[in-house]
Each structure stands twice: as structure tokens, then as C-alpha cells.
C-alpha atoms as a PDB file:
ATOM      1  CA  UNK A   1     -15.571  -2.988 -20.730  1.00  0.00           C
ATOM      2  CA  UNK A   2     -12.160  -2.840 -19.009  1.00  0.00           C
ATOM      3  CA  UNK A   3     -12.027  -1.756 -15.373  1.00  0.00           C
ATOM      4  CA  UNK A   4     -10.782   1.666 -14.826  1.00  0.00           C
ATOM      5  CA  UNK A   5      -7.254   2.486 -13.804  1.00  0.00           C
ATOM      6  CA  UNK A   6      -6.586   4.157 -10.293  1.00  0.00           C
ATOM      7  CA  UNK A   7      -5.358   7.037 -12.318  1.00  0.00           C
ATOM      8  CA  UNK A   8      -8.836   7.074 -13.785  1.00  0.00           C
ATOM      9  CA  UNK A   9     -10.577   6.813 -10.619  1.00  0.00           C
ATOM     10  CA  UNK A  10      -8.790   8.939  -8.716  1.00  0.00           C
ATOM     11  CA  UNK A  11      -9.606  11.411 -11.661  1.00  0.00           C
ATOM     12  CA  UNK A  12     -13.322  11.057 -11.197  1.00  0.00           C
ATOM     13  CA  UNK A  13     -12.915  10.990  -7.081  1.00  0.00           C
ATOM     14  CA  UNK A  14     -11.354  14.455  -7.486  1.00  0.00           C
ATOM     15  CA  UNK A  15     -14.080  15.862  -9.816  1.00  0.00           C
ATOM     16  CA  UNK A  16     -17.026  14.481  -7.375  1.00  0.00           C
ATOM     17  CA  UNK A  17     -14.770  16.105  -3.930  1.00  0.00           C
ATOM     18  CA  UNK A  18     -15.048  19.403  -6.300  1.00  0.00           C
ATOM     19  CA  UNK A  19     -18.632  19.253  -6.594  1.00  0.00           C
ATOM     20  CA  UNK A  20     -19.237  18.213  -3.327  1.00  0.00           C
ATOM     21  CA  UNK A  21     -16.902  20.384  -1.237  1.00  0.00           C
ATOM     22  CA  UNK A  22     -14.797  17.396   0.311  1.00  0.00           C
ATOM     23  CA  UNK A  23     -12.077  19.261   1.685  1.00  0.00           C
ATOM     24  CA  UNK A  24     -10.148  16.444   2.860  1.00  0.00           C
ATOM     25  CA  UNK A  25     -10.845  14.308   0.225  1.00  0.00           C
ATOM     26  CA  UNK A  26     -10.308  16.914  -2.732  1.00  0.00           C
ATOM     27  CA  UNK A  27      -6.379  17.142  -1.106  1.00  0.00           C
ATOM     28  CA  UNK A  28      -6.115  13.606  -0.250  1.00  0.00           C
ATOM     29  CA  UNK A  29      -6.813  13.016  -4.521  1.00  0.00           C
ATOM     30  CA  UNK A  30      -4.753  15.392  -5.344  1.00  0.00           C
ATOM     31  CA  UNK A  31      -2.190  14.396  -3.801  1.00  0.00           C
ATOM     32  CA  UNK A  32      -2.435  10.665  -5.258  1.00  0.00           C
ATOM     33  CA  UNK A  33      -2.779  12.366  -8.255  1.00  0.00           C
ATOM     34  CA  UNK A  34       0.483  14.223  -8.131  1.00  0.00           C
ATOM     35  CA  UNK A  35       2.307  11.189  -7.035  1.00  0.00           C
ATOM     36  CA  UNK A  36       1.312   9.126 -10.208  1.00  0.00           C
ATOM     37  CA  UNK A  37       1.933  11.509 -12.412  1.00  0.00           C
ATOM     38  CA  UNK A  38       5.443  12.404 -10.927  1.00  0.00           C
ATOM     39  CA  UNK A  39       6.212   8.695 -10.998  1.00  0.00           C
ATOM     40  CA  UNK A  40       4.911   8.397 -14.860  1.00  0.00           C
ATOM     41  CA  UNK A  41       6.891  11.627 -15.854  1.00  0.00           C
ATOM     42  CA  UNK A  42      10.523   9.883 -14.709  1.00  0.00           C
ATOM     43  CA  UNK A  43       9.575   7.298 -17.024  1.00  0.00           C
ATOM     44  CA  UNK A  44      10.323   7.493 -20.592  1.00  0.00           C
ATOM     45  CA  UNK A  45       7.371   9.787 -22.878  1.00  0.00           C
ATOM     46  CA  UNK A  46       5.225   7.494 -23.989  1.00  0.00           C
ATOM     47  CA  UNK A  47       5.490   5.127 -20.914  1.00  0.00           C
ATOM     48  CA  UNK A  48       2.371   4.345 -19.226  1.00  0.00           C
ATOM     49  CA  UNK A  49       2.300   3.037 -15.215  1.00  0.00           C
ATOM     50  CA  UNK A  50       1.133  -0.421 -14.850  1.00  0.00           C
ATOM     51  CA  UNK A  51      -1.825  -0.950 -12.822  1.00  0.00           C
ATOM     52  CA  UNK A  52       1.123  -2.870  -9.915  1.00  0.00           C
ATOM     53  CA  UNK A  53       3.128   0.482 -10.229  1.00  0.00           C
ATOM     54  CA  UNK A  54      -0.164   2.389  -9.433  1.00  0.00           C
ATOM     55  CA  UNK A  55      -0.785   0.106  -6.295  1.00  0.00           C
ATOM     56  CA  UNK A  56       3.119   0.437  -5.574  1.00  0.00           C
ATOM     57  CA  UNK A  57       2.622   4.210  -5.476  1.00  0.00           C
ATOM     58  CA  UNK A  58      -0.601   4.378  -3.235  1.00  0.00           C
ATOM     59  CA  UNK A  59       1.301   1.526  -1.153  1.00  0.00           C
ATOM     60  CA  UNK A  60       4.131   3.702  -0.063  1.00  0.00           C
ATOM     61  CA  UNK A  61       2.050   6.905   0.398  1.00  0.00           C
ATOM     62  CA  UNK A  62       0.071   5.366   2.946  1.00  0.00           C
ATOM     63  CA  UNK A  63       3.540   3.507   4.560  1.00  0.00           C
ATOM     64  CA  UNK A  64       4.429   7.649   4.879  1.00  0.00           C
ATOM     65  CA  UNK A  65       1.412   8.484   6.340  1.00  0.00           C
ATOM     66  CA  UNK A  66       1.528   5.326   8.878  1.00  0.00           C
ATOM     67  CA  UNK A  67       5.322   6.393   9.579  1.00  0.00           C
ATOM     68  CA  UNK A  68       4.541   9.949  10.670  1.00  0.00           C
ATOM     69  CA  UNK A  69       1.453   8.610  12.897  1.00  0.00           C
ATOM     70  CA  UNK A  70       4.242   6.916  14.630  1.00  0.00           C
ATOM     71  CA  UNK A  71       6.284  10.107  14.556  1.00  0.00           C
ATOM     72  CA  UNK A  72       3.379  12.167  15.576  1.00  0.00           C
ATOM     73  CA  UNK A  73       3.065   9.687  18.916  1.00  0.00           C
ATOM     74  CA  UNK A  74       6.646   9.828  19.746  1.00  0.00           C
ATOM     75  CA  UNK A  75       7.110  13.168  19.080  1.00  0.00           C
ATOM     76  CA  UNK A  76       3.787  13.800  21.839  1.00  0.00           C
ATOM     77  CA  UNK A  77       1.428  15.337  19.023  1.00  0.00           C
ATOM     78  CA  UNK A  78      -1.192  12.489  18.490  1.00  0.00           C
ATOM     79  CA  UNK A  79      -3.874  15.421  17.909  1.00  0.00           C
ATOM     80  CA  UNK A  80      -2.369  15.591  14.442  1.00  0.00           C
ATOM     81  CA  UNK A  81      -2.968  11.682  13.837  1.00  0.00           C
ATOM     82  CA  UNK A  82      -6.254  12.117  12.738  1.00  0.00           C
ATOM     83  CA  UNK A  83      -5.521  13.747   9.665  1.00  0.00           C
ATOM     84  CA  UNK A  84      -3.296  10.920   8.539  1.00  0.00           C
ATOM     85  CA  UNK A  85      -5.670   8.178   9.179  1.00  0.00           C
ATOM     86  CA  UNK A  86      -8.129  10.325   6.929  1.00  0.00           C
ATOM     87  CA  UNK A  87      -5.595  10.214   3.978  1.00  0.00           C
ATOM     88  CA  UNK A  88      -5.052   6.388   4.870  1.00  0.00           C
ATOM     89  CA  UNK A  89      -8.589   5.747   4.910  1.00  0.00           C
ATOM     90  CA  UNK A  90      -9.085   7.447   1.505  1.00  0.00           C
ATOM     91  CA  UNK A  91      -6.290   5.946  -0.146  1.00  0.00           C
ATOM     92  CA  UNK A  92      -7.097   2.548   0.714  1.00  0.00           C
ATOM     93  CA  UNK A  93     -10.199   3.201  -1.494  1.00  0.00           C
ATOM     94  CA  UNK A  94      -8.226   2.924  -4.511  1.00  0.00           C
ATOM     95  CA  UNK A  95      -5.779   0.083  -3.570  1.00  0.00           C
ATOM     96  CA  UNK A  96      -7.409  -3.855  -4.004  1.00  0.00           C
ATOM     97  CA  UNK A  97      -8.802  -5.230  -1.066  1.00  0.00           C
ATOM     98  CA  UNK A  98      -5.754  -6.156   1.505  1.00  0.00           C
ATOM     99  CA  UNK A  99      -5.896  -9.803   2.343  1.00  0.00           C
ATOM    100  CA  UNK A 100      -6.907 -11.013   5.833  1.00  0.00           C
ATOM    101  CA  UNK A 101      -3.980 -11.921   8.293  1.00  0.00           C
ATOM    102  CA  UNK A 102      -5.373 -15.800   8.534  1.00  0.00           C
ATOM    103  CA  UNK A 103      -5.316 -16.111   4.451  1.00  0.00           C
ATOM    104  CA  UNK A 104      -1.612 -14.111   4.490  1.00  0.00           C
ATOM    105  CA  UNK A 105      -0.496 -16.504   7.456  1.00  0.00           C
ATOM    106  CA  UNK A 106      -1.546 -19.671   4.942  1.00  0.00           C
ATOM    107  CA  UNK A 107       0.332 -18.602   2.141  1.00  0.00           C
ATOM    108  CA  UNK A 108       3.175 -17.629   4.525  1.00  0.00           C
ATOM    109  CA  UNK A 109       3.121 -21.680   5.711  1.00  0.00           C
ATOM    110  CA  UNK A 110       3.177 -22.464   2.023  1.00  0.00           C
ATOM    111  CA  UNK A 111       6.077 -20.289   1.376  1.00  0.00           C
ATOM    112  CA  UNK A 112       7.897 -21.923   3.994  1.00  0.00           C
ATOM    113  CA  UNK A 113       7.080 -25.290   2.766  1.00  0.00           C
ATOM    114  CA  UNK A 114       7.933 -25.116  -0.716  1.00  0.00           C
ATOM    115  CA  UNK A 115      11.289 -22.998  -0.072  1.00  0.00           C
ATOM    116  CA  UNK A 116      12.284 -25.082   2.367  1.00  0.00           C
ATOM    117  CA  UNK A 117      13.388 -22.775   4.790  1.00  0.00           C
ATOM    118  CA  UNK A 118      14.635 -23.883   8.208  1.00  0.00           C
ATOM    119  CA  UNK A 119      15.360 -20.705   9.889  1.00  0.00           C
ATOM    120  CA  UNK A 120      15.449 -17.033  10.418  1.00  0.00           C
ATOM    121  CA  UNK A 121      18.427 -16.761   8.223  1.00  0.00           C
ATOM    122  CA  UNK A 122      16.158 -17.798   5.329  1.00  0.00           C
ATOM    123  CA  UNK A 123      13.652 -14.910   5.640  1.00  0.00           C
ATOM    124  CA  UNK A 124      14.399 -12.810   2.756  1.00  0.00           C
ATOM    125  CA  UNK A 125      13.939 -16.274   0.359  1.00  0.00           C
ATOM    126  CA  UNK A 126      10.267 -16.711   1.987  1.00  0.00           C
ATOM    127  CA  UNK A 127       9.339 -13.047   2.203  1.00  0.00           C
ATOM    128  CA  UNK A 128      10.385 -12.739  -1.235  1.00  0.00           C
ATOM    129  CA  UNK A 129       8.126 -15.507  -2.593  1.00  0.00           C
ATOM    130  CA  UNK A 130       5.626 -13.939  -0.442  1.00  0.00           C
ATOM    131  CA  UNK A 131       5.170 -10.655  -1.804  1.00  0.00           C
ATOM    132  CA  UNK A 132       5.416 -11.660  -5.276  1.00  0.00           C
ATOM    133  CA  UNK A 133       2.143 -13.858  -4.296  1.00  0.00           C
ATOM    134  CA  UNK A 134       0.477 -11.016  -2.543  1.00  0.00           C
ATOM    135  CA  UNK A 135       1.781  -8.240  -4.716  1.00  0.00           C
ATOM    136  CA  UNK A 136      -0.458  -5.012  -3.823  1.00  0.00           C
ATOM    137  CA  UNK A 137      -2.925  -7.046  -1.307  1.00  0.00           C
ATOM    138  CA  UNK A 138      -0.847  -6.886   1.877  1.00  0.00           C
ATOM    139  CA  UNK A 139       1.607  -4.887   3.856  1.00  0.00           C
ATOM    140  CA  UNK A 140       5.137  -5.844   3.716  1.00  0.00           C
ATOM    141  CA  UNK A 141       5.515  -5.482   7.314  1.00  0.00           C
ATOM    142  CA  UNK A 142       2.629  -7.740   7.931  1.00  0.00           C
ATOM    143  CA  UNK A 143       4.830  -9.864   5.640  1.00  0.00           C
ATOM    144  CA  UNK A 144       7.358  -9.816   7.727  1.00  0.00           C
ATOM    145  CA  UNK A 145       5.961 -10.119  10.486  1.00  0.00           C
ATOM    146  CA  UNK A 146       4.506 -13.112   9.972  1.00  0.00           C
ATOM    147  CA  UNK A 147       7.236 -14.730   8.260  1.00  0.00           C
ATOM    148  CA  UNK A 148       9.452 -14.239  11.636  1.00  0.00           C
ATOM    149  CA  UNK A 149       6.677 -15.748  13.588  1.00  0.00           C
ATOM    150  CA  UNK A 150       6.542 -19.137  11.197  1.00  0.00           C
ATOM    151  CA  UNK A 151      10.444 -19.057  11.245  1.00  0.00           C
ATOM    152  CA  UNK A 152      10.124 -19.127  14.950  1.00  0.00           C
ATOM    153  CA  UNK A 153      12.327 -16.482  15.132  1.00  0.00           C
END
């Protein structure tokens, strides 16, 4: 039997909040929900999303959430943080398990290696072979991060 889709379990995670009265997670789901389905209705009819386009989607709603954490803090209203974290933490139940900074940092060394970059001005070439590696199991800016670090940069 084939594993189910986020779609699909976002589906059933909406249906058990229902029964059980999960506030925060019923409009969490929902919300995942609605983003899928607006990104499958700009595709063509019968198009379906790919199980990397579903993980793309989640991906960047929690890269909102992070970014108005950090708008939250600047603006001086961390009390409204919490909330945020909460959809984090519940989205992050439906994305693949996000690979540990010592396993990204080896495949970041790798990257460098075989693209044979020298420098910060070779970046983009090793953060592009990174993320197609680590497609849906890491954050870009970890990526990034990282890469700038190994480029000694």
C-alpha cells in the first residue's frame, strides 16, 4: 500500500482536530489545506501536485511564519510569537524529517568538492547542487548558511 499524500493526511488531521476540538490545530490544517489546493487550482484541471510541490508548499508556509516571528520581535510584540511556533510545530508534522546540521554540513563538503568551488563567488553553483540533494529535508537558509561557512566566506 502506497504512503499517503500530505494532502491526504492533512485531510484526516483536520477530521480528528474536528472531533477532538483542536482549535489550533483545526486552523493550522486548514490553512495547509487551502494552500494546496490554491496551488493545485493554478495548475492545469486535471493536474495533480507532486508529493516535492506538497513539501515546497508546507516549506514556504512555515518560512512565513518564521519571517513574522522575526517581525513580531522587531516590531516589540513577541507575545504574539507563540502562535506562530504552534503553526510551525504542526506543519512540520507533515513535512519529511529535516536533516541534522552535521549530515547537511557533509554533503555541503561534498558539494564543494565535486564542484570545485574556490570561493564565495561560487555559492550559488554549490547551494544549487545542495538543495537538489536535500530537496524538502532542510532549510535553504541553513543551506546557505553553511555553504558561506565552507566557502570561508
Amino acid at each position: 500500500m502506497t504512503e499517503p499524500s500530505i494532502a491526504e493526511r492533512i485531510q484526516a488531521a483536520m477530521v480528528k482536530a474536528m472531533k477532538e476540538k483542536d482549535a489550533d490545530t483545526l486552523s493550522t490544517v486548514r490553512m495547509l489545506k487551502a494552500a494546496l489546493m490554491e496551488a493545485k487550482t493554478a495548475k492545469s484541471k486535471d493536474a495533480t501536485l507532486s508529493g516535492d510541490e506538497e513539501i515546497e508548499i508546507l516549506q514556504r508556509y512555515v518560512k512565513k511564519r518564521r519571517e513574522t516571528i522575526e517581525m513580531n520581535t522587531k516590531v516589540g510584540r513577541p507575545d504574539l510569537s507563540p502562535a506562530e511556533e504552534r503553526e510551525i510545530a504542526i506543519t512540520q508534522r507533515f513535512l519529511p524529517e529535516m536533516l541534522s546540521e552535521d549530515k547537511l554540513a557533509e554533503i555541503v563538503k561534498a558539494a564543494v568538492a565535486s564542484t570545485g568551488a574556490a570561493g564565495p563567488k561560487d555559492m550559488g553553483k554549490v547551494i544549487g547542487a545542495v538543495m537538489a540533494q536535500v530537496k524538502g529535508k532542510a532549510e535553504g537558509s541553513t543551506v546557505s548558511r553553511l555553504v558561506k561557512a565552507a566557502l570561508g566566506s
